[in-house]
N, C-alpha and C. Protein backbone atom coordinates (compact mmCIF):
# COMPACT_ATOMS: atom_id res chain seq x y z
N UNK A 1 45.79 44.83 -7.46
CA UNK A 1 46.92 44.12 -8.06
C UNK A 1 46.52 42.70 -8.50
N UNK A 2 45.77 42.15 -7.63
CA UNK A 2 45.11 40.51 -7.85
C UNK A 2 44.28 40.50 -9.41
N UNK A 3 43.48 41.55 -9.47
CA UNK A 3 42.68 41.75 -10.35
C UNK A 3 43.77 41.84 -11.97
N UNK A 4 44.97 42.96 -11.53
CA UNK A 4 45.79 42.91 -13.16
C UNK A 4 46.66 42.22 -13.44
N UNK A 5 47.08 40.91 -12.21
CA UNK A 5 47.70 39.68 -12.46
C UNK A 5 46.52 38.52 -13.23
N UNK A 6 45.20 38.66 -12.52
CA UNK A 6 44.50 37.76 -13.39
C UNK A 6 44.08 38.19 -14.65
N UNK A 7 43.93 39.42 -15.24
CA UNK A 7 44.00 39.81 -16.40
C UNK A 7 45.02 39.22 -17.69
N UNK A 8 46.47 39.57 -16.88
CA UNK A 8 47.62 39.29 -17.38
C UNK A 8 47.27 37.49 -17.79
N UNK A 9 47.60 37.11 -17.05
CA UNK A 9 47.00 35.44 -17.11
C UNK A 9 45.95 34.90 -17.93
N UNK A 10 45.20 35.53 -18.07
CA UNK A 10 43.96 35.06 -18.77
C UNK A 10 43.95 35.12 -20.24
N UNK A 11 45.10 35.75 -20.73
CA UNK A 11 45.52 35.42 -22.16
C UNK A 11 45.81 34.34 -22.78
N UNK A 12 45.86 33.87 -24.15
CA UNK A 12 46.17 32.82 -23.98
C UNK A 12 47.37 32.38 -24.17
N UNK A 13 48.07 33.29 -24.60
CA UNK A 13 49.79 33.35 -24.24
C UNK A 13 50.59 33.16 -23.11
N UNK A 14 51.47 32.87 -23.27
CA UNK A 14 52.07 32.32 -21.76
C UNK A 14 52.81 34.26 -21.80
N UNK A 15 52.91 34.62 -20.49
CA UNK A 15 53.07 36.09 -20.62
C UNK A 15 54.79 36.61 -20.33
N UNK A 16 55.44 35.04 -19.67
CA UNK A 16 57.02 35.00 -19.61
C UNK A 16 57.16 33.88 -20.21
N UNK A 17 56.27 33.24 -21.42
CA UNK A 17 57.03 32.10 -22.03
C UNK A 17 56.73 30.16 -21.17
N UNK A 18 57.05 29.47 -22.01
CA UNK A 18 57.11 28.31 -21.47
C UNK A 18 58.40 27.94 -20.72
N UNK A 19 59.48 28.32 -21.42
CA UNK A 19 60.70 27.94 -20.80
C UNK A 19 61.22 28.16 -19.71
N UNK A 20 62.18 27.98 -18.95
CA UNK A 20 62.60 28.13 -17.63
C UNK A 20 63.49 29.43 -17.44
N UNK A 21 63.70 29.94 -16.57
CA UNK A 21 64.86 31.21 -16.35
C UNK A 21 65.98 30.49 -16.38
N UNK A 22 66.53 30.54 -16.94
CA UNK A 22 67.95 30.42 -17.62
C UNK A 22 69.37 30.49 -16.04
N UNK A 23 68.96 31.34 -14.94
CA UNK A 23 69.79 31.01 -13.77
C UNK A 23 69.02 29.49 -13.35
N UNK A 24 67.93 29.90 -13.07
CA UNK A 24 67.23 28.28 -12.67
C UNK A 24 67.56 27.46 -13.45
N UNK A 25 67.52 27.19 -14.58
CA UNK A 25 67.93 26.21 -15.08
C UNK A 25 69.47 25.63 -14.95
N UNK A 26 70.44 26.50 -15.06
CA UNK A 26 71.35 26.54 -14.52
C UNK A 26 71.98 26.17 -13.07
N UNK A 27 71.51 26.77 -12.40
CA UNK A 27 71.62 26.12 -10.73
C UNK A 27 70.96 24.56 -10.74
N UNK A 28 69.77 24.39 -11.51
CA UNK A 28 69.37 22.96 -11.07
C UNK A 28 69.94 21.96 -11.55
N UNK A 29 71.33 22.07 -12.44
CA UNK A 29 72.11 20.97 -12.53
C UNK A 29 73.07 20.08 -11.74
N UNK A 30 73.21 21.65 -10.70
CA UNK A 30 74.59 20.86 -10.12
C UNK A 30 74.02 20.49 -8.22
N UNK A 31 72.20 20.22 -8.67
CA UNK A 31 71.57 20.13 -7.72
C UNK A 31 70.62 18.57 -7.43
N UNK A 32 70.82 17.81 -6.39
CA UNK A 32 70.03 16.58 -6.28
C UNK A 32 68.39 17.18 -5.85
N UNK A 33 67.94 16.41 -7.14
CA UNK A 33 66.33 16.67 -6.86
C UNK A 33 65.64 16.64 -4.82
N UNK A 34 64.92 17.02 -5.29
CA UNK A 34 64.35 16.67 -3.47
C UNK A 34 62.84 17.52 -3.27
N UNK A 35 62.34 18.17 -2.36
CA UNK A 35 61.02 18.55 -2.16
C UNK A 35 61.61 20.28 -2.60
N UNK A 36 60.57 20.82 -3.36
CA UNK A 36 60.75 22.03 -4.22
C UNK A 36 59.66 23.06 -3.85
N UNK A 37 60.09 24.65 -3.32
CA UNK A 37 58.84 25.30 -3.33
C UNK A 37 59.12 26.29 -4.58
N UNK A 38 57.92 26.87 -5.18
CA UNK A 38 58.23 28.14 -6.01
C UNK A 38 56.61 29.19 -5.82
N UNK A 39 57.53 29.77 -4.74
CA UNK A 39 56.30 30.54 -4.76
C UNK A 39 55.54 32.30 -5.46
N UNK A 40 54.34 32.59 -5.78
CA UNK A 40 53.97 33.26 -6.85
C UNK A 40 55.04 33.23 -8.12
N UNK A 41 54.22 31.19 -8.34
CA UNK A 41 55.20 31.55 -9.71
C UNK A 41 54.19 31.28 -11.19
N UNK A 42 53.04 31.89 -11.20
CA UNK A 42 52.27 32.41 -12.12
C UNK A 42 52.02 30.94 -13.01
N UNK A 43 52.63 31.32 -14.59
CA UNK A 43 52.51 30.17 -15.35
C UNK A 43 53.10 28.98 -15.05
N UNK A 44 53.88 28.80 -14.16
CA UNK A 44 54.54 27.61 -14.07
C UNK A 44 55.57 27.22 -14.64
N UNK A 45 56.58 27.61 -15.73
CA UNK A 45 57.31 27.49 -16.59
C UNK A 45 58.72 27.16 -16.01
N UNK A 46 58.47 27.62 -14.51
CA UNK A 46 59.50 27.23 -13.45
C UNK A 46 59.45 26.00 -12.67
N UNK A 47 58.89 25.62 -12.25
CA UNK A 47 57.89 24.70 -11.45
C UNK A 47 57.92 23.02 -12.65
N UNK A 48 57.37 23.44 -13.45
CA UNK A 48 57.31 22.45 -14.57
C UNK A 48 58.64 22.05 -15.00
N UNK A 49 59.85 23.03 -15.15
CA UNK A 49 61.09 22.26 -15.84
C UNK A 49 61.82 21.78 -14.48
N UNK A 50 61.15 22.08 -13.04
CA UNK A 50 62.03 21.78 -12.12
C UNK A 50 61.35 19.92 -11.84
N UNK A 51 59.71 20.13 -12.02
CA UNK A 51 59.31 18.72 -12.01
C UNK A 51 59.63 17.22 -13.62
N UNK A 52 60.30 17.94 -14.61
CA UNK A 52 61.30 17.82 -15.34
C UNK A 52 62.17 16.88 -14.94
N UNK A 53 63.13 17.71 -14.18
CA UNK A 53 64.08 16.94 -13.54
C UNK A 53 64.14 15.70 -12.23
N UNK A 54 62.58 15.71 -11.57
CA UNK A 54 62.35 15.00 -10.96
C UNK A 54 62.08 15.24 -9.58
N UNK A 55 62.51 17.07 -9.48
CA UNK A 55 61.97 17.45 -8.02
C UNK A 55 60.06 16.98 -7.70
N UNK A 56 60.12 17.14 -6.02
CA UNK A 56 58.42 17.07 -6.45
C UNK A 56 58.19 18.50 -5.97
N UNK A 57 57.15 19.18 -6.62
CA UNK A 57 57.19 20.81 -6.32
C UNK A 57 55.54 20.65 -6.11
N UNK A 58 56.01 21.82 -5.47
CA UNK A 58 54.89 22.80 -4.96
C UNK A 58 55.20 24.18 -5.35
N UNK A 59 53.92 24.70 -6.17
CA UNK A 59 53.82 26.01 -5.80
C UNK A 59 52.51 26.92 -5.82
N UNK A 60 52.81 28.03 -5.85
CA UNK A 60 51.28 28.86 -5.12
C UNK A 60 51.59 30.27 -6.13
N UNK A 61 50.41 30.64 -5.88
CA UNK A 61 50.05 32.32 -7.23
C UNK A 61 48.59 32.99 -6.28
N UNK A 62 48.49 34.03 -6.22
CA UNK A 62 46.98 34.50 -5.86
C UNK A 62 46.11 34.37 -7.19
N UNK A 63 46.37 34.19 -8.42
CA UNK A 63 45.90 33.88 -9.42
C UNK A 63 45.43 32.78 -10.02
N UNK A 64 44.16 33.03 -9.83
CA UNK A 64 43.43 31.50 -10.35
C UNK A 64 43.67 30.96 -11.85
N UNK A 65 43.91 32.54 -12.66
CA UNK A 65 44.57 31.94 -13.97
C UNK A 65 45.42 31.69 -14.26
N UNK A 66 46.35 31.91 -13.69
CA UNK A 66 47.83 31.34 -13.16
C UNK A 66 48.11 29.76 -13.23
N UNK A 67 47.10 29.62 -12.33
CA UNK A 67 46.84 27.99 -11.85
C UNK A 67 46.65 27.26 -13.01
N UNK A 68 45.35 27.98 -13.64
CA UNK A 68 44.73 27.23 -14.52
C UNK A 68 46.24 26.93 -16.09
N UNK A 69 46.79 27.77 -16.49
CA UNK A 69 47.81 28.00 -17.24
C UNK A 69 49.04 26.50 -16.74
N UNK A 70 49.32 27.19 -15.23
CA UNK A 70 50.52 26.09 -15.14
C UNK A 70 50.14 24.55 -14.96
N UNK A 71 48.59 24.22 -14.93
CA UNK A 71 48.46 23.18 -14.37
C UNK A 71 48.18 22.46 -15.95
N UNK A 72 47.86 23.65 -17.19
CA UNK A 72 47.84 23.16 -18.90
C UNK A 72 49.39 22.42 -19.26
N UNK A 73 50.09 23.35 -18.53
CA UNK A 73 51.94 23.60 -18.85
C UNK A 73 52.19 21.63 -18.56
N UNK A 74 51.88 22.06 -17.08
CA UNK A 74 52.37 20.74 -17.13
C UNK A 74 52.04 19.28 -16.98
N UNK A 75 50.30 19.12 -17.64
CA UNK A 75 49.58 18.34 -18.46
C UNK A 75 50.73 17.70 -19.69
N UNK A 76 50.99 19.10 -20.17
CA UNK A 76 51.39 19.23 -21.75
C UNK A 76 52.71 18.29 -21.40
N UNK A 77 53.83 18.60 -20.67
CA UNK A 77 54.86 18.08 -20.21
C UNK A 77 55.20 16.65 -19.40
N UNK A 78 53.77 16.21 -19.20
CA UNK A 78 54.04 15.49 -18.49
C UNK A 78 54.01 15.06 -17.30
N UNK A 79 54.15 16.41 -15.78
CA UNK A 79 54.61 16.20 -15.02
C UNK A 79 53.44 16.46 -14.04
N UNK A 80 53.44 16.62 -12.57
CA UNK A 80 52.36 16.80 -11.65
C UNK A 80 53.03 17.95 -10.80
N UNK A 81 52.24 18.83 -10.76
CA UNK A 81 52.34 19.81 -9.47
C UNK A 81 51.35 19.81 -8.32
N UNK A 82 52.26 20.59 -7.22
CA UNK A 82 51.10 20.66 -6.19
C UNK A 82 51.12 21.99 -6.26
N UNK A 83 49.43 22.27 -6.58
CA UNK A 83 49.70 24.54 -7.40
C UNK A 83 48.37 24.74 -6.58
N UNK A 84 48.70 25.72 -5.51
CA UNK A 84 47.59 26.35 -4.56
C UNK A 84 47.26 27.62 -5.28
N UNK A 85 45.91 27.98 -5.09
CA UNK A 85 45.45 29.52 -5.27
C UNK A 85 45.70 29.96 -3.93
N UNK A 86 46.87 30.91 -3.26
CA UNK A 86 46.99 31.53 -2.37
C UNK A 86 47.92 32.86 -2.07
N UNK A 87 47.31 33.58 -1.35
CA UNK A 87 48.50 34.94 -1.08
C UNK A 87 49.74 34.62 -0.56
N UNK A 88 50.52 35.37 -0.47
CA UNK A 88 51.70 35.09 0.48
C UNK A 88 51.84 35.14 1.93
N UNK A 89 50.18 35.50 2.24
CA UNK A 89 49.86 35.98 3.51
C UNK A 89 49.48 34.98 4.74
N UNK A 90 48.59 33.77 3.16
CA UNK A 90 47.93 32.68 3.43
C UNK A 90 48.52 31.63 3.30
N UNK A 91 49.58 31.26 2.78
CA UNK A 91 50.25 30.33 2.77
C UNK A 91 51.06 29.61 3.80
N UNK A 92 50.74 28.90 4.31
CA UNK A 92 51.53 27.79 5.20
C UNK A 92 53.00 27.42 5.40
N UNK A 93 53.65 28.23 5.08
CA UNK A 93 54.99 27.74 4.96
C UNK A 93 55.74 27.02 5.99
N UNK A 94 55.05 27.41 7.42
CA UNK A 94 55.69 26.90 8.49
C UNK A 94 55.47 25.28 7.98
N UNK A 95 54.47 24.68 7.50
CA UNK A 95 54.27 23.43 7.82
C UNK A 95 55.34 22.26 6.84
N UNK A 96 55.90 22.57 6.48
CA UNK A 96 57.15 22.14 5.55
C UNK A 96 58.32 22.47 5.50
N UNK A 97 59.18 21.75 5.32
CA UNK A 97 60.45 21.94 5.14
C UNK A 97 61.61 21.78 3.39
N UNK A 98 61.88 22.33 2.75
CA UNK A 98 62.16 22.57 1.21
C UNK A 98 63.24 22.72 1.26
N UNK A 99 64.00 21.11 0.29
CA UNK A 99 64.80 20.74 -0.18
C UNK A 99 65.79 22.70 -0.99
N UNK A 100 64.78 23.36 -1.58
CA UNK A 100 64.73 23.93 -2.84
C UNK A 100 63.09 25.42 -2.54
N UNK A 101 64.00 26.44 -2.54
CA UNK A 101 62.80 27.42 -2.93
C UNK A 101 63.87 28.24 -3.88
N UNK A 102 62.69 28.42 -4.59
CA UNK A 102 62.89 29.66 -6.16
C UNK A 102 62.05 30.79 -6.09
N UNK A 103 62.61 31.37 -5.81
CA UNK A 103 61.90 33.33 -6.06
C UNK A 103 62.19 33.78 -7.86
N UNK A 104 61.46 33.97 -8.43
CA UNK A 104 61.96 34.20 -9.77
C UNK A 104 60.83 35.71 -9.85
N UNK A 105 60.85 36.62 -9.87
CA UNK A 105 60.99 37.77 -10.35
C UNK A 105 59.59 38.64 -9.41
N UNK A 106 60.11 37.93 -8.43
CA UNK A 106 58.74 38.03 -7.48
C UNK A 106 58.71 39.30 -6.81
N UNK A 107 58.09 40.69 -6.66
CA UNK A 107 58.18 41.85 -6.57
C UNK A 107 56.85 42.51 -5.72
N UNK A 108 57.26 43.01 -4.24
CA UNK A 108 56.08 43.10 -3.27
C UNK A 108 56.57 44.51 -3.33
N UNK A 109 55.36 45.31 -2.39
CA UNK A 109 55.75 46.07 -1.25
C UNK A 109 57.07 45.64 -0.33
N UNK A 110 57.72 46.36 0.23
CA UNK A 110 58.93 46.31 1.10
C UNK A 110 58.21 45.37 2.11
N UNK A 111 57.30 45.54 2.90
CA UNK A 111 56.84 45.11 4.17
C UNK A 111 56.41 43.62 3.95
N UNK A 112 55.92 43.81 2.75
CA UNK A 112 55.41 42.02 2.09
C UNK A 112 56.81 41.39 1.64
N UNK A 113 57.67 42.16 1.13
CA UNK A 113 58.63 41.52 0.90
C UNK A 113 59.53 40.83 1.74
N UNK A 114 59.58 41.70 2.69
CA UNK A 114 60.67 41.16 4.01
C UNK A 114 59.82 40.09 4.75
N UNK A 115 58.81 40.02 4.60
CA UNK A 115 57.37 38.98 5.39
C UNK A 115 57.65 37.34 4.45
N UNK A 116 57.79 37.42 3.51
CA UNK A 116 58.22 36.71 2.20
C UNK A 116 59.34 36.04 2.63
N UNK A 117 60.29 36.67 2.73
CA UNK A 117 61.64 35.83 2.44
C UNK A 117 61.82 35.96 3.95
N UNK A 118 61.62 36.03 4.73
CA UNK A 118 61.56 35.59 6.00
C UNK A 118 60.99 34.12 6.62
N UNK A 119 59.91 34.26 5.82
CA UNK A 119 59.11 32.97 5.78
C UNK A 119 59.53 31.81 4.83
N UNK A 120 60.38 32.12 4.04
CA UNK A 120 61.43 31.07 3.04
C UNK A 120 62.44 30.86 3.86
N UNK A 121 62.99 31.87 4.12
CA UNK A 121 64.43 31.54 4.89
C UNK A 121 63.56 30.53 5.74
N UNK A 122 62.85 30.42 6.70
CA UNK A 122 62.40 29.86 7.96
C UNK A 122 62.37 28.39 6.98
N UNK A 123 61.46 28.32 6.09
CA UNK A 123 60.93 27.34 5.84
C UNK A 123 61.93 26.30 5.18
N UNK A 124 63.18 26.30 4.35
CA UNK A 124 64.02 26.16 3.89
C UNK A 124 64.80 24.72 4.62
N UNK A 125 64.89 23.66 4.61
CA UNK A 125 65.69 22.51 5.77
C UNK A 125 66.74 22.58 5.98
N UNK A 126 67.71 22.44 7.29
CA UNK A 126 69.32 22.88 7.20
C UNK A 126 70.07 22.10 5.60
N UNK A 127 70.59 22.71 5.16
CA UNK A 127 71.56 22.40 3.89
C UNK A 127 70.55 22.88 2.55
N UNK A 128 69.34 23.11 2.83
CA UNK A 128 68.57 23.45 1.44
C UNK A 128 68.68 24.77 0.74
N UNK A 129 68.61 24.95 -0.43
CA UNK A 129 68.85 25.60 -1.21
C UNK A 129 67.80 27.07 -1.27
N UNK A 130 68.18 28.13 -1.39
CA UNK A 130 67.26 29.09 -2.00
C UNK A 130 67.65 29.67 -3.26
N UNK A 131 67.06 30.32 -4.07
CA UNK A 131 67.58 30.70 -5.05
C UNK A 131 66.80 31.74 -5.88
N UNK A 132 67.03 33.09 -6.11
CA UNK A 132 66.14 34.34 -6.60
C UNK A 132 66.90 34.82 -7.47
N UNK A 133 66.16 35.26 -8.84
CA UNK A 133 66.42 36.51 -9.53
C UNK A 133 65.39 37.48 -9.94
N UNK A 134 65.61 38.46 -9.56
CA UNK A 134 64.85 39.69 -9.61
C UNK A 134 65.42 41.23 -10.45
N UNK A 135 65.09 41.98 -10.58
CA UNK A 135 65.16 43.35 -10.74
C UNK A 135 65.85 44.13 -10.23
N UNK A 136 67.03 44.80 -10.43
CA UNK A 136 67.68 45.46 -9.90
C UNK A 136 67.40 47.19 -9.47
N UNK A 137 67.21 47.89 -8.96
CA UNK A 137 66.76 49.36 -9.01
C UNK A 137 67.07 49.97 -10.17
N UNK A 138 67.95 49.61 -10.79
CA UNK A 138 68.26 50.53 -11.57
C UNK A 138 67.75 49.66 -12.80
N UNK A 139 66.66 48.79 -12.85
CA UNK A 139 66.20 48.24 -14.03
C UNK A 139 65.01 49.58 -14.29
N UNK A 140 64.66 49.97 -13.63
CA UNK A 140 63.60 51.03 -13.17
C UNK A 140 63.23 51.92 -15.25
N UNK A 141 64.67 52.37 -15.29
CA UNK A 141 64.25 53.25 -16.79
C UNK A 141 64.43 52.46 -18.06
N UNK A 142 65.09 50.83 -17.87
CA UNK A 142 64.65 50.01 -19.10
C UNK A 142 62.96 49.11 -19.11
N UNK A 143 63.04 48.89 -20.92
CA UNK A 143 61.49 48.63 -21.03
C UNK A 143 61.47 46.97 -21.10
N UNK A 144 62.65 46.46 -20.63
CA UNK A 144 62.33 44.85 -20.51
C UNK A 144 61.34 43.77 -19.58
N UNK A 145 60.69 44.38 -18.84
CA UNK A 145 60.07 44.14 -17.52
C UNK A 145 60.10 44.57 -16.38
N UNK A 146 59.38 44.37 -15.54
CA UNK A 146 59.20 44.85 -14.17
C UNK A 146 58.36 45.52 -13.66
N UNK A 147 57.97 46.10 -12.42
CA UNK A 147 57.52 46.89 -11.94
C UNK A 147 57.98 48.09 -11.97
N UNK A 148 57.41 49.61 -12.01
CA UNK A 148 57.48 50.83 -11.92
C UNK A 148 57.69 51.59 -11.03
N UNK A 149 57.77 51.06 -9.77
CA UNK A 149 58.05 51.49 -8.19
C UNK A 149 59.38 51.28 -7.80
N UNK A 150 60.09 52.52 -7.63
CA UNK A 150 61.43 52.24 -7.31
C UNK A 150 61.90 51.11 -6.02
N UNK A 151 60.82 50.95 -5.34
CA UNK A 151 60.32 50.92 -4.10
C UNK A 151 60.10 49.15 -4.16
N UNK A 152 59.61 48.66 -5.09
CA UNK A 152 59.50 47.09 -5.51
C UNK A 152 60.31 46.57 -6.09
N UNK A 153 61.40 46.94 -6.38
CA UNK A 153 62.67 46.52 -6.73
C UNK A 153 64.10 46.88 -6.54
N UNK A 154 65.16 45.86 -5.96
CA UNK A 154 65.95 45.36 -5.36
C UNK A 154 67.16 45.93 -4.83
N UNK A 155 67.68 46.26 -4.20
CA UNK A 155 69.32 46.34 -3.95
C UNK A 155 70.23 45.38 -3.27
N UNK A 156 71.35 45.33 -3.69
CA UNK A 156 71.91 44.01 -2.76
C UNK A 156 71.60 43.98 -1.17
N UNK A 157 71.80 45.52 -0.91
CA UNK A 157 72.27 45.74 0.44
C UNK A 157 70.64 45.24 1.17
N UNK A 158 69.91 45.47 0.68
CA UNK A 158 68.27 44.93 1.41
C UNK A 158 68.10 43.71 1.46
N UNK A 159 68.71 42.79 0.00
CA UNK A 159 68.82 41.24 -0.08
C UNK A 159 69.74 40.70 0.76
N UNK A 160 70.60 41.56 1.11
CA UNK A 160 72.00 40.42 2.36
C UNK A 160 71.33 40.77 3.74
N UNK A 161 70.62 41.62 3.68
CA UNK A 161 69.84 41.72 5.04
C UNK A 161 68.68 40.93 5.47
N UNK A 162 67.37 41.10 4.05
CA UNK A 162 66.57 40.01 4.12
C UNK A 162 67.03 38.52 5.05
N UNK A 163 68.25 37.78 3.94
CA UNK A 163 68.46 36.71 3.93
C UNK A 163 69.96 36.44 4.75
N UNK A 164 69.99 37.03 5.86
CA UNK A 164 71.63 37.67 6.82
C UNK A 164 71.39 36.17 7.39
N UNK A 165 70.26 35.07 7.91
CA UNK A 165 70.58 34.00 8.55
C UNK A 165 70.49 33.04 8.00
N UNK A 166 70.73 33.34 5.98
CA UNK A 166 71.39 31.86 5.68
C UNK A 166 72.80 32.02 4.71
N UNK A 167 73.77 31.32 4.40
CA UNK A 167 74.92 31.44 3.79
C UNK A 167 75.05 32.06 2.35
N UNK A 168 75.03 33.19 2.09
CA UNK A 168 74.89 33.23 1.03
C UNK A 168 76.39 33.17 -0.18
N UNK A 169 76.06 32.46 -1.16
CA UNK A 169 77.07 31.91 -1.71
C UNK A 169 77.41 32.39 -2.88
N UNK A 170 76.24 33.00 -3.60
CA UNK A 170 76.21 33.95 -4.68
C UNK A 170 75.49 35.29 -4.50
N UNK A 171 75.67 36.22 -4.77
CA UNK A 171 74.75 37.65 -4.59
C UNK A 171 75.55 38.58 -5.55
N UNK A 172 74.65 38.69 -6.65
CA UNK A 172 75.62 39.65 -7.41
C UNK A 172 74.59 40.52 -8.65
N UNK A 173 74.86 41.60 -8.68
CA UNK A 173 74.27 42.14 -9.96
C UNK A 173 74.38 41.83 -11.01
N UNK A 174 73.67 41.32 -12.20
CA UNK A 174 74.10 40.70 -13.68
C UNK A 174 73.58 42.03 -15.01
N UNK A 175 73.78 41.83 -15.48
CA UNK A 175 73.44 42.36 -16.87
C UNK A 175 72.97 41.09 -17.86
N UNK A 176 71.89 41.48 -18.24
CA UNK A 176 71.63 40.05 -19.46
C UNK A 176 70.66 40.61 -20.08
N UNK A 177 70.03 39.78 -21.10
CA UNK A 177 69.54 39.68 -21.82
C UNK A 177 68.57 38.87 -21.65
N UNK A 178 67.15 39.60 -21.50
CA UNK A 178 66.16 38.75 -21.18
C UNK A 178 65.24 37.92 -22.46
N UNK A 179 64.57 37.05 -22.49
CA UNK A 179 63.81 36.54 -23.58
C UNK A 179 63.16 35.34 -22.98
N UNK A 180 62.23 36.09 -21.95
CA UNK A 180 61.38 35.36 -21.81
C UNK A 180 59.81 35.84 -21.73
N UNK A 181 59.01 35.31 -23.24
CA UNK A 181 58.03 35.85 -23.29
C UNK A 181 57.84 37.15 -23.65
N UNK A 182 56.49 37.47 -24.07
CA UNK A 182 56.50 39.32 -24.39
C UNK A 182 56.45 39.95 -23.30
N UNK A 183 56.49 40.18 -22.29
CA UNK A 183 56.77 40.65 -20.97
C UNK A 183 58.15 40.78 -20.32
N UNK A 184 58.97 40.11 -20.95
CA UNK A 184 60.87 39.93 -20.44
C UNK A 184 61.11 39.69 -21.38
N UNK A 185 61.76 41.14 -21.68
CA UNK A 185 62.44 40.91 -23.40
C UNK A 185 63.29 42.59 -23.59
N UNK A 186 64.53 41.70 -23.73
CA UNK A 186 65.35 43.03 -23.50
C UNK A 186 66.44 42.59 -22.55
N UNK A 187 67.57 43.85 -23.03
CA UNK A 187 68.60 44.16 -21.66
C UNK A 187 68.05 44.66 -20.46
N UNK A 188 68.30 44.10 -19.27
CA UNK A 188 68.07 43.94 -17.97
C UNK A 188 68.68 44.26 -16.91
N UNK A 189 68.94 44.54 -15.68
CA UNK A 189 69.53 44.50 -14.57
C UNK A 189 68.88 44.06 -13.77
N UNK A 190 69.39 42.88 -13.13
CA UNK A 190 68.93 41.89 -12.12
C UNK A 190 69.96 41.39 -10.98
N UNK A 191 69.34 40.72 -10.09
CA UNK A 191 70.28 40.36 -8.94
C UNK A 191 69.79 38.71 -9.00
N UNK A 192 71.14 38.27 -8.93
CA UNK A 192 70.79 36.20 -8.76
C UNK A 192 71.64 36.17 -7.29
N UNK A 193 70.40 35.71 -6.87
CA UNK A 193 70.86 34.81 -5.04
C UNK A 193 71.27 33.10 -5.21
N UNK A 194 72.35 32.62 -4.59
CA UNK A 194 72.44 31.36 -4.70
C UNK A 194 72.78 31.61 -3.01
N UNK A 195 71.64 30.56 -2.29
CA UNK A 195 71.93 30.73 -0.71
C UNK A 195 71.97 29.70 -0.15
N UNK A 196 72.49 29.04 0.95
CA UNK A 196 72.13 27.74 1.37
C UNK A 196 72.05 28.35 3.22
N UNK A 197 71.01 27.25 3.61
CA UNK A 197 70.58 27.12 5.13
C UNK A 197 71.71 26.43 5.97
N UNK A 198 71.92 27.01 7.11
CA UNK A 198 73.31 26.46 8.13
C UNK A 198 73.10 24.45 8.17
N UNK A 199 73.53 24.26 8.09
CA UNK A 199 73.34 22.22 9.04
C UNK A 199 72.99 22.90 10.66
């Protein structure tokens, strides 16, 4: 998998675009900047419009061309990231606490997945924000993106379980219209999390 994410990357196209996901962008208005994670978030296109606004972010990809891409992105923009080459396996999360984590279309195995957002929820500071959109199961037979494994993508009922020990404030299936990049392009079914951590 490491190997056809750095493939993907190594183009010289951005492969979801420069711009931001359109829920993220959205949620980060009615949000005070503060310490930001986004993790496996590839080109950066997330990361960059969130250091934009003045968060300071961090984020991580197992993809070294990933890195190399988001760290062009946001040269180009302006801004500074802190962008690790690391798994989700290897990553440190205990050692921080985040204002702000963004899952944007991030798609494991079940067992990596629940390992994932377990380790966000944890890492997350009381009152901080999480926030995901992903793939819905039944994105499975459209050609707008995603993975091919019924099995790597989403149902609510697994996401209110994942994330059962923080408040969740939004959880809902959407329909949209994707356009981001030649890789997300098309009608969609996705799920947007808006969650916050207890005080």
């Amino acid at each position: 998998m490491k190997d056809f994410w750095e493939k993907r990357y190594a183009a010289e196209e951005y492969a979801y675009g420069k711009a931001p996901n359109t829920f993220l962008r959205a949620e980060l208005e009615d949000l005070e900047p503060g310490h930001a994670l986004f993790p496996a978030e590839g080109e950066g296109r997330n990361a960059v419009y969130a250091a934009q606004l003045g968060w300071s972010v961090e984020a991580f990809d197992y993809s070294s061309a990933a890195k190399h891409k988001a760290l062009r992105l946001a040269k180009a923009s302006q801004v500074n990231l802190q962008y690790q080459v690391a798994s989700i396996e290897s990553f440190l999360f205990e050692r921080k606490q985040y204002d702000l984590i963004a899952l944007f279309f991030v798609h494991l195995p079940p067992t990596l997945r629940q390992q994932l957002h377990a380790a966000c929820a944890s890492a997350l500071r009381p009152g901080g924000t999480l926030l995901l959109e992903a793939f819905h199961k039944e994105q499975l037979p459209l050609q707008s993106g995603g993975p091919k494994q019924e099995a790597m993508l989403f149902g609510l009922e697994e996401l209110e379980a994942d994330f059962a020990s923080l408040s969740l404030d939004q959880i809902s299936r959407q329909r949209v219209i994707l356009e981001e990049g030649p890789y997300h392009h098309g009608p969609a079914e996705t799920i947007r999390i808006r969650a916050t951590k207890h005080q």
